[in-house]
N, C-alpha and C. Protein backbone atom coordinates (compact mmCIF):
# COMPACT_ATOMS: atom_id res chain seq x y z
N UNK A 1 -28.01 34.14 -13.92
CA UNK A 1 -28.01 33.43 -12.65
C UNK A 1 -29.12 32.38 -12.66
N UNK A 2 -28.57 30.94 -12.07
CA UNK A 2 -30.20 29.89 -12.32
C UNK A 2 -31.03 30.15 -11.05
N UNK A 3 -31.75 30.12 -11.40
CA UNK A 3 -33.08 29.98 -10.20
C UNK A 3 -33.04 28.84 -9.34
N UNK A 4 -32.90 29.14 -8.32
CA UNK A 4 -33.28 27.82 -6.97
C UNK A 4 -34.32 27.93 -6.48
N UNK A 5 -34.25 26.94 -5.53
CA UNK A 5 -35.89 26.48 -4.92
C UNK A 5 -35.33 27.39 -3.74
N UNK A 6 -34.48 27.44 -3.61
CA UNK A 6 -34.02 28.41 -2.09
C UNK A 6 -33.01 29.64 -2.07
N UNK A 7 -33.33 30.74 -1.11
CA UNK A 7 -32.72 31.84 -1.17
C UNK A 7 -31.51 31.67 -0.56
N UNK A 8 -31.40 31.01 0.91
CA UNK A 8 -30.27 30.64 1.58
C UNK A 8 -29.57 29.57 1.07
N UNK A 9 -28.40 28.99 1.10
CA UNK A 9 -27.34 28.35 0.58
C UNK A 9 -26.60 28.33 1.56
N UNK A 10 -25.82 26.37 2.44
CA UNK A 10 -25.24 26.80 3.19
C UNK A 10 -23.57 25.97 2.34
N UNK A 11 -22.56 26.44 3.05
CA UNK A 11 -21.36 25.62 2.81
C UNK A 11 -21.36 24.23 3.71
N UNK A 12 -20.83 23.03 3.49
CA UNK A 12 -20.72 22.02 4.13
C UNK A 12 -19.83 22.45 5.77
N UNK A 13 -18.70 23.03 5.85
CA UNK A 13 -18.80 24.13 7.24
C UNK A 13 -19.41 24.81 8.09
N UNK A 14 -20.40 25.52 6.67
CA UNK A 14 -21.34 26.50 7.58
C UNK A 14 -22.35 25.38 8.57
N UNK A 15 -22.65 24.38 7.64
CA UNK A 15 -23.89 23.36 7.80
C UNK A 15 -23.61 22.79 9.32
N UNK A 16 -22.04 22.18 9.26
CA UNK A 16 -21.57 21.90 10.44
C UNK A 16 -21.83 22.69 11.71
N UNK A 17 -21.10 23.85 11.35
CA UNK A 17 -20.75 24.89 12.13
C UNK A 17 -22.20 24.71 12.89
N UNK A 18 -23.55 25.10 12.48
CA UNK A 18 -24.69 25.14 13.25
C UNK A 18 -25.27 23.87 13.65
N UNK A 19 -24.47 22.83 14.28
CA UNK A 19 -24.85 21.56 14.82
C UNK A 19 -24.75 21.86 16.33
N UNK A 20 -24.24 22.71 16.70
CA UNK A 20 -24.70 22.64 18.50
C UNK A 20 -25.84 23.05 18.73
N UNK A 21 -26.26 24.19 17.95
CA UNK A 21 -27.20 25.15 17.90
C UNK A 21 -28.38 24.01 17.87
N UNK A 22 -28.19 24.02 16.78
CA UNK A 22 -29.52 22.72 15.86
C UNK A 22 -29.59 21.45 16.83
N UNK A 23 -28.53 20.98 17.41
CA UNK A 23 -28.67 19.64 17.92
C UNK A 23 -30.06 19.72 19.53
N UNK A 24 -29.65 20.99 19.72
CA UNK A 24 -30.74 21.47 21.21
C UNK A 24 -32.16 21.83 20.86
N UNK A 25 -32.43 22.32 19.24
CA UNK A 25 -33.75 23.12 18.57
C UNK A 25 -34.23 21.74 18.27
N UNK A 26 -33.41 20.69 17.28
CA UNK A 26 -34.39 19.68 16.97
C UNK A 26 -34.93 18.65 17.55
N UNK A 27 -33.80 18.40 18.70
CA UNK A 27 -34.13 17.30 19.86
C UNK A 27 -35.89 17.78 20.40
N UNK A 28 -35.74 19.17 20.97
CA UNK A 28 -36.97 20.00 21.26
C UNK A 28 -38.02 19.63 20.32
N UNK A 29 -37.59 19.95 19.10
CA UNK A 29 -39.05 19.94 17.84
C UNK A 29 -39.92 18.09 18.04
N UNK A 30 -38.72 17.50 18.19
CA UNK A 30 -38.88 15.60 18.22
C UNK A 30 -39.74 15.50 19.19
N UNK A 31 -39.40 16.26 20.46
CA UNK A 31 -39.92 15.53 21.74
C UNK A 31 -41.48 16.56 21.92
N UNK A 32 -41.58 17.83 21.30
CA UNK A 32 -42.72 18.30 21.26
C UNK A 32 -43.55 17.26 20.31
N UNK A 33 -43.06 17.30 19.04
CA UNK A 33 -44.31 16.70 18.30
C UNK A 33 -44.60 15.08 18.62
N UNK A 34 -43.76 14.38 19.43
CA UNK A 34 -43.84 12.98 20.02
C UNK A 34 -45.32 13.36 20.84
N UNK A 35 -44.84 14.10 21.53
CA UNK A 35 -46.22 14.36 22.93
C UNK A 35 -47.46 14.77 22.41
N UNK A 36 -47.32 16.15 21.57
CA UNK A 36 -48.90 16.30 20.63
C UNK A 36 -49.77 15.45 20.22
N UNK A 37 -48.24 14.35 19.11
CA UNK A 37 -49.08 13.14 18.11
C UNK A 37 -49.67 12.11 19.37
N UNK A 38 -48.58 12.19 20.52
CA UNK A 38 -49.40 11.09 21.87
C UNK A 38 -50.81 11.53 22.13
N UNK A 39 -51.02 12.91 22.26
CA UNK A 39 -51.94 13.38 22.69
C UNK A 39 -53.48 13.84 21.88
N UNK A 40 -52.93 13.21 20.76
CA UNK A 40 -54.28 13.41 19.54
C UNK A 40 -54.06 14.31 18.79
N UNK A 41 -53.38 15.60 18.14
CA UNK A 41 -52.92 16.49 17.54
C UNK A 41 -51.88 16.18 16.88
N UNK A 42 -52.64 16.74 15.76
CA UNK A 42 -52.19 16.38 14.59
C UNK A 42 -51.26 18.05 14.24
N UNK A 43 -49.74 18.36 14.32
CA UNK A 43 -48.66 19.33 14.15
C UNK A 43 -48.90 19.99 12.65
N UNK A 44 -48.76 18.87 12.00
CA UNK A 44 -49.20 19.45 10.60
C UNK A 44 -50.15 20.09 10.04
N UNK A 45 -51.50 19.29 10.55
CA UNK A 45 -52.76 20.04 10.21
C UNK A 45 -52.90 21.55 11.13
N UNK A 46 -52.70 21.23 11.90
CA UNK A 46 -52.57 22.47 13.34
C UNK A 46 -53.96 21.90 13.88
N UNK A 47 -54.27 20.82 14.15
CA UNK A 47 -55.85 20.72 14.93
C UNK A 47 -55.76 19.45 15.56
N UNK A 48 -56.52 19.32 16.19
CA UNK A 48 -57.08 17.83 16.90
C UNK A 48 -57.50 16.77 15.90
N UNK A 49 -57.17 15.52 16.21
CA UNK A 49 -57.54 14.03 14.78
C UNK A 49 -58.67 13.68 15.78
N UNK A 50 -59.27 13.15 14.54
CA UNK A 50 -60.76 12.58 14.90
C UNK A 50 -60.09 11.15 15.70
N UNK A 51 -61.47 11.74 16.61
CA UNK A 51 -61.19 10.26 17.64
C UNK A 51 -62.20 9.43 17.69
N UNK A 52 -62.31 8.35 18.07
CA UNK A 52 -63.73 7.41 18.41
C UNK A 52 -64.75 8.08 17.04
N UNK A 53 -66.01 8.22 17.95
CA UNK A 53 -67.36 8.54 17.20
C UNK A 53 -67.30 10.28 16.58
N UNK A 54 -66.39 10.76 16.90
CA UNK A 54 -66.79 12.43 16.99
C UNK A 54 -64.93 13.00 16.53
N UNK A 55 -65.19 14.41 16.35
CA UNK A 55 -64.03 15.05 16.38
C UNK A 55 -63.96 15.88 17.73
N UNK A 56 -62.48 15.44 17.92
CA UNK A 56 -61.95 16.32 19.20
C UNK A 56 -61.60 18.22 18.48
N UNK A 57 -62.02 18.98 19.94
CA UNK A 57 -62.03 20.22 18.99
C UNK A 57 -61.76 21.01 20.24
N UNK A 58 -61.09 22.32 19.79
CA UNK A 58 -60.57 22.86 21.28
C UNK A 58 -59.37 23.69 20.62
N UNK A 59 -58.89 24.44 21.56
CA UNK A 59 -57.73 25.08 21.49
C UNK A 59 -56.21 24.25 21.31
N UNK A 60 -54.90 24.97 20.32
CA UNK A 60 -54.12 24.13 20.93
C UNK A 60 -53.82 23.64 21.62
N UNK A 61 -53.07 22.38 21.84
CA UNK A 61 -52.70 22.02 23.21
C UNK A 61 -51.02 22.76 23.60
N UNK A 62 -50.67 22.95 24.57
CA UNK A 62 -49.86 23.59 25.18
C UNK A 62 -48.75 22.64 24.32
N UNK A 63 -47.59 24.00 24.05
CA UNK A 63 -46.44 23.18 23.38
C UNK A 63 -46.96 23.87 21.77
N UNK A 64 -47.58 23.34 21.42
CA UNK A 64 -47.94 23.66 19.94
C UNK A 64 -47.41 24.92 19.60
N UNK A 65 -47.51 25.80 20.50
CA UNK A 65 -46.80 27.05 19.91
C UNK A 65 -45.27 27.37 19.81
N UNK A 66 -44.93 26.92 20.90
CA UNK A 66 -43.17 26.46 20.67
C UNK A 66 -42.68 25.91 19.67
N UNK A 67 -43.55 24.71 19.52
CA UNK A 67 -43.36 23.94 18.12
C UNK A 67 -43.25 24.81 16.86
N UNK A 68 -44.21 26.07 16.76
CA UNK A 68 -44.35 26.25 15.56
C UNK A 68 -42.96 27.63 15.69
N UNK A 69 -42.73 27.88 16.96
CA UNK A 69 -41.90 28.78 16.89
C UNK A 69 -40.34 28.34 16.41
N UNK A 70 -39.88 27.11 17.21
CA UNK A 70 -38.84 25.96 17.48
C UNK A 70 -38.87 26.22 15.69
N UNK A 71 -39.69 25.60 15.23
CA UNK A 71 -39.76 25.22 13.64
C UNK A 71 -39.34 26.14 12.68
N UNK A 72 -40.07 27.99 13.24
CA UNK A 72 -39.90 29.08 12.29
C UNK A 72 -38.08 29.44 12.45
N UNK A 73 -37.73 28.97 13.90
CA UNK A 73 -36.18 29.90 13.70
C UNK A 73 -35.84 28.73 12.81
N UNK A 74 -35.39 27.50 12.80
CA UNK A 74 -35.12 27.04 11.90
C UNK A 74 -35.40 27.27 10.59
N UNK A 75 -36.31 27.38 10.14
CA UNK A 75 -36.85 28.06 8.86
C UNK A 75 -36.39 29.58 8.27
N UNK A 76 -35.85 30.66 9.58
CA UNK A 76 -35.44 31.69 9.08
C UNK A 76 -34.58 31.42 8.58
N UNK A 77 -33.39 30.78 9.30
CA UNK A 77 -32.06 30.53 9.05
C UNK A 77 -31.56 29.74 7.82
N UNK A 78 -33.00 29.14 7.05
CA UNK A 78 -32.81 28.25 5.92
C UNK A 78 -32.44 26.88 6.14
N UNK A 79 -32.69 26.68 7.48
CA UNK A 79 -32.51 25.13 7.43
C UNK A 79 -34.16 24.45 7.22
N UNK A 80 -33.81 23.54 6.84
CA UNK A 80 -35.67 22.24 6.50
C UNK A 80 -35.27 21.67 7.35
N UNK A 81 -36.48 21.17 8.36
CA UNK A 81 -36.32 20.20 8.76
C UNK A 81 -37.44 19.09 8.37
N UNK A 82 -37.30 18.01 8.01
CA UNK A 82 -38.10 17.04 7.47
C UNK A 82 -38.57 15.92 7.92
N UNK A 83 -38.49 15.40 9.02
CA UNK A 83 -39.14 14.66 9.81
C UNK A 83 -39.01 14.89 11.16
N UNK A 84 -39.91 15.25 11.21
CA UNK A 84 -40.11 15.39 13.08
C UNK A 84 -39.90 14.34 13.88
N UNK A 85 -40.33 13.26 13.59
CA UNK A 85 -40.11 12.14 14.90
C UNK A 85 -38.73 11.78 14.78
N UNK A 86 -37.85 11.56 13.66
CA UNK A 86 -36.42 11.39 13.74
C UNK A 86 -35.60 12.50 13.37
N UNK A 87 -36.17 13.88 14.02
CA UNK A 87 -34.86 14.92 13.24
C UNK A 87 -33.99 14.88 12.03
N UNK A 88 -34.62 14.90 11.03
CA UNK A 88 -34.10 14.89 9.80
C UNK A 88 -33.70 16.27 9.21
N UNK A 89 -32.97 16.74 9.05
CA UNK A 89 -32.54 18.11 8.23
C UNK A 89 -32.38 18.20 7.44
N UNK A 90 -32.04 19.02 6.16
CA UNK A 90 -31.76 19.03 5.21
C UNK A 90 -31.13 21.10 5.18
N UNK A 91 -29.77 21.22 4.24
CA UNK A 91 -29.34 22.35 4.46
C UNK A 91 -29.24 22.61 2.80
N UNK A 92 -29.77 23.61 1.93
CA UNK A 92 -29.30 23.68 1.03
C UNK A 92 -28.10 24.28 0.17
N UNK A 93 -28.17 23.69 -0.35
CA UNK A 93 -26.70 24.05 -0.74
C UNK A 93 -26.22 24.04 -2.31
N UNK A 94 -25.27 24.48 -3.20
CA UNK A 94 -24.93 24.90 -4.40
C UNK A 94 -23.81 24.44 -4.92
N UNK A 95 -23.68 23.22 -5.63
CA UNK A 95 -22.68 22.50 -5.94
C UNK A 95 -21.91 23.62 -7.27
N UNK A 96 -20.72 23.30 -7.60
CA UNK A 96 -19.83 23.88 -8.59
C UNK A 96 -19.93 24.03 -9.50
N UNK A 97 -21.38 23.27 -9.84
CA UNK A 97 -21.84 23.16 -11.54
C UNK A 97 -23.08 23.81 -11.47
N UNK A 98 -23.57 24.42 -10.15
CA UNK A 98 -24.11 25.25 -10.44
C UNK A 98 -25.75 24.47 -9.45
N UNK A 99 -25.76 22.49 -9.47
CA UNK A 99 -26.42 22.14 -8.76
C UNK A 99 -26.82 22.37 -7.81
N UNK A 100 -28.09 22.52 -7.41
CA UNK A 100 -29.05 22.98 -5.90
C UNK A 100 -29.20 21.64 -5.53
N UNK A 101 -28.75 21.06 -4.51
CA UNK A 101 -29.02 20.00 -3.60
C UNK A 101 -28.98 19.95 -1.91
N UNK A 102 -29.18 18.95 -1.46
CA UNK A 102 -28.94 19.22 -0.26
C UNK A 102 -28.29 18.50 0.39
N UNK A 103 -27.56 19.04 1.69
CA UNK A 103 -27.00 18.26 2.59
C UNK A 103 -27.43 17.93 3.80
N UNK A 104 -27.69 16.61 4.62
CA UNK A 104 -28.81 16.03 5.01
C UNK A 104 -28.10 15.77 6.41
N UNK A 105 -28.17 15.91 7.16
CA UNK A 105 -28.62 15.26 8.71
C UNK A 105 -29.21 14.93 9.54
N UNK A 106 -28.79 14.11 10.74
CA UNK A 106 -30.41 13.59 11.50
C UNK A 106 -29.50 13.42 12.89
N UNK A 107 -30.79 13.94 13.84
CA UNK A 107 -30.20 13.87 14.92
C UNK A 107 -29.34 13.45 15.42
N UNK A 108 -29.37 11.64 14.96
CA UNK A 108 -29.06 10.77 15.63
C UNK A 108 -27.40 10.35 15.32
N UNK A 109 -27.16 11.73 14.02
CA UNK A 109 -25.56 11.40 13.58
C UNK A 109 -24.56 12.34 14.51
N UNK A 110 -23.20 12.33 14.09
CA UNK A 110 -22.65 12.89 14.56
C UNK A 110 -21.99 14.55 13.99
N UNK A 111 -22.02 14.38 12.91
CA UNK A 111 -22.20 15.78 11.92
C UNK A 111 -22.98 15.67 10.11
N UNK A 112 -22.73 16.87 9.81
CA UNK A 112 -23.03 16.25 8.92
C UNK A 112 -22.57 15.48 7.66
N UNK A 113 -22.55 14.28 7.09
CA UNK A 113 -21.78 13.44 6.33
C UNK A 113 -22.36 12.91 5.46
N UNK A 114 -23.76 13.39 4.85
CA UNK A 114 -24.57 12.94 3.94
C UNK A 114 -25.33 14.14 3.13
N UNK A 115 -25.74 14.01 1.77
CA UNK A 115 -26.22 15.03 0.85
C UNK A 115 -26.77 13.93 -0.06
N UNK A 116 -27.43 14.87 -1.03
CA UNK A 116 -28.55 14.26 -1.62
C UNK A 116 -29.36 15.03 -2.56
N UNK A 117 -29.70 15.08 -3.86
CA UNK A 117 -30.07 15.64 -4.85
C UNK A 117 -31.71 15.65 -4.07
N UNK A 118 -32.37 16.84 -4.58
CA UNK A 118 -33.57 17.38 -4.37
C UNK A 118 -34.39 16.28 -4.42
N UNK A 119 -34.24 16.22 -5.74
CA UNK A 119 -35.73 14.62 -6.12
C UNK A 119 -35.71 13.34 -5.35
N UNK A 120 -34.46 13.51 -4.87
CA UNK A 120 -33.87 12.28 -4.79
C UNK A 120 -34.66 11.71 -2.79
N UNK A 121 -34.40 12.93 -2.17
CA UNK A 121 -34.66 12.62 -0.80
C UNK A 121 -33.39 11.88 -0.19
N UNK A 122 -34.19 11.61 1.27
CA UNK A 122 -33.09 10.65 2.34
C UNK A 122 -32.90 9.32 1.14
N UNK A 123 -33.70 9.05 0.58
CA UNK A 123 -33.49 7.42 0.26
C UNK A 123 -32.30 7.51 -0.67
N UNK A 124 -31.48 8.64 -1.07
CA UNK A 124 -30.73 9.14 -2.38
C UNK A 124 -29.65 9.80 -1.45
N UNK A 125 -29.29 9.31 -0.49
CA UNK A 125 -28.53 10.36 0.67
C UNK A 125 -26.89 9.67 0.40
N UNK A 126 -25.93 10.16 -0.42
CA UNK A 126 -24.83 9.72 -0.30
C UNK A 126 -23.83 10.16 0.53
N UNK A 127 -22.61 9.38 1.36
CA UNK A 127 -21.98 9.62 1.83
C UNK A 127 -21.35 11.39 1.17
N UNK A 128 -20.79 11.91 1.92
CA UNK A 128 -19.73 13.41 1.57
C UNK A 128 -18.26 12.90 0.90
N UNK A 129 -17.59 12.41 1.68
CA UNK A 129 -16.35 11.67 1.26
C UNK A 129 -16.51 10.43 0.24
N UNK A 130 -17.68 10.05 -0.11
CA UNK A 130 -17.54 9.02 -1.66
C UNK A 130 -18.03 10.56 -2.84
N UNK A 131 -18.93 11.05 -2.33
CA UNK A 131 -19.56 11.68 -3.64
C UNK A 131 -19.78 12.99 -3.41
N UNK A 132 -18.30 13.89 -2.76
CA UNK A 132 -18.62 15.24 -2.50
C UNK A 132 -19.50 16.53 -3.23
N UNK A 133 -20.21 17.29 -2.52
CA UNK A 133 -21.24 17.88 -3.07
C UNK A 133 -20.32 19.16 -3.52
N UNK A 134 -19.15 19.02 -3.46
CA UNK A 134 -18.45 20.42 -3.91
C UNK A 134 -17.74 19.52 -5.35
N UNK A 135 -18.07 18.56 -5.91
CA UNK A 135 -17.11 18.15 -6.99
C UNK A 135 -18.60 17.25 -8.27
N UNK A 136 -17.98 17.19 -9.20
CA UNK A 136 -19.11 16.91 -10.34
C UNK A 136 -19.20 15.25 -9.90
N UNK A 137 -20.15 14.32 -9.90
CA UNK A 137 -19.89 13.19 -9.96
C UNK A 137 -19.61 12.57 -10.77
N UNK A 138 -18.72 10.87 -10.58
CA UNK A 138 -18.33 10.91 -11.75
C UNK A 138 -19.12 9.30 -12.38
């Protein structure tokens, strides 16, 4: 059996299938980390960004914990999500030859209709119907 970067694996169905779900979790994740990064907090680091002369320092700010919660169910379920300010997803998945790649969505589409080899990222994101992730390319 080859080794993947991931335990979960979804089908281009399954991937679908969890777009109502996902469309309400990531809108949430967008509009939390919009307000944090407004508010000087930095999501990633988990802390306050230096401001002016000094560092801001303090407890999270409210929200932050949703965020990280919002983030973990996604994460149980094996979905990535990869950019916060534009809901970017990524679902992995196991092409016929045995390829680990992924299939990619973003909020702002209507399902999902794009995939994309690991290395490759969004910038490597091909249509489903030119270069299906269930068939070898040719």
């Amino acid at each position: 059996m080859p080794l993947y970067q991931h335990d979960i694996h979804f089908t281009l169905d399954e991937a679908r299938e969890l777009l109502p779900w996902l469309r309400e979790k990531v809108a949430r994740i967008c509009e939390i980390f919009s307000n944090l990064a407004d508010r000087g907090f930095d999501v990633l680091q988990g802390r306050w960004t230096p401001r002016g002369n000094g560092q801001s320092s303090g407890p999270p700010p409210e929200g932050y914990d949703e965020f990280i919660e919002l983030v973990g169910e996604l994460d149980r379920r094996g979905v990535l999500i990869k950019e916060f300010s534009k809901g970017v997803v990524d679902f992995p998945h196991i092409r016929p030859n045995g390829e680990e790649v992924y299939l990619c969505w973003s909020l702002n589409e209507p399902t999902v209709a794009f995939w994309h080899r690991i290395p490759e990222g969004f910038i490597g994101r091909m249509p489903v119907e030119e270069n299906p992730p269930g068939e070898n390319p040719s």
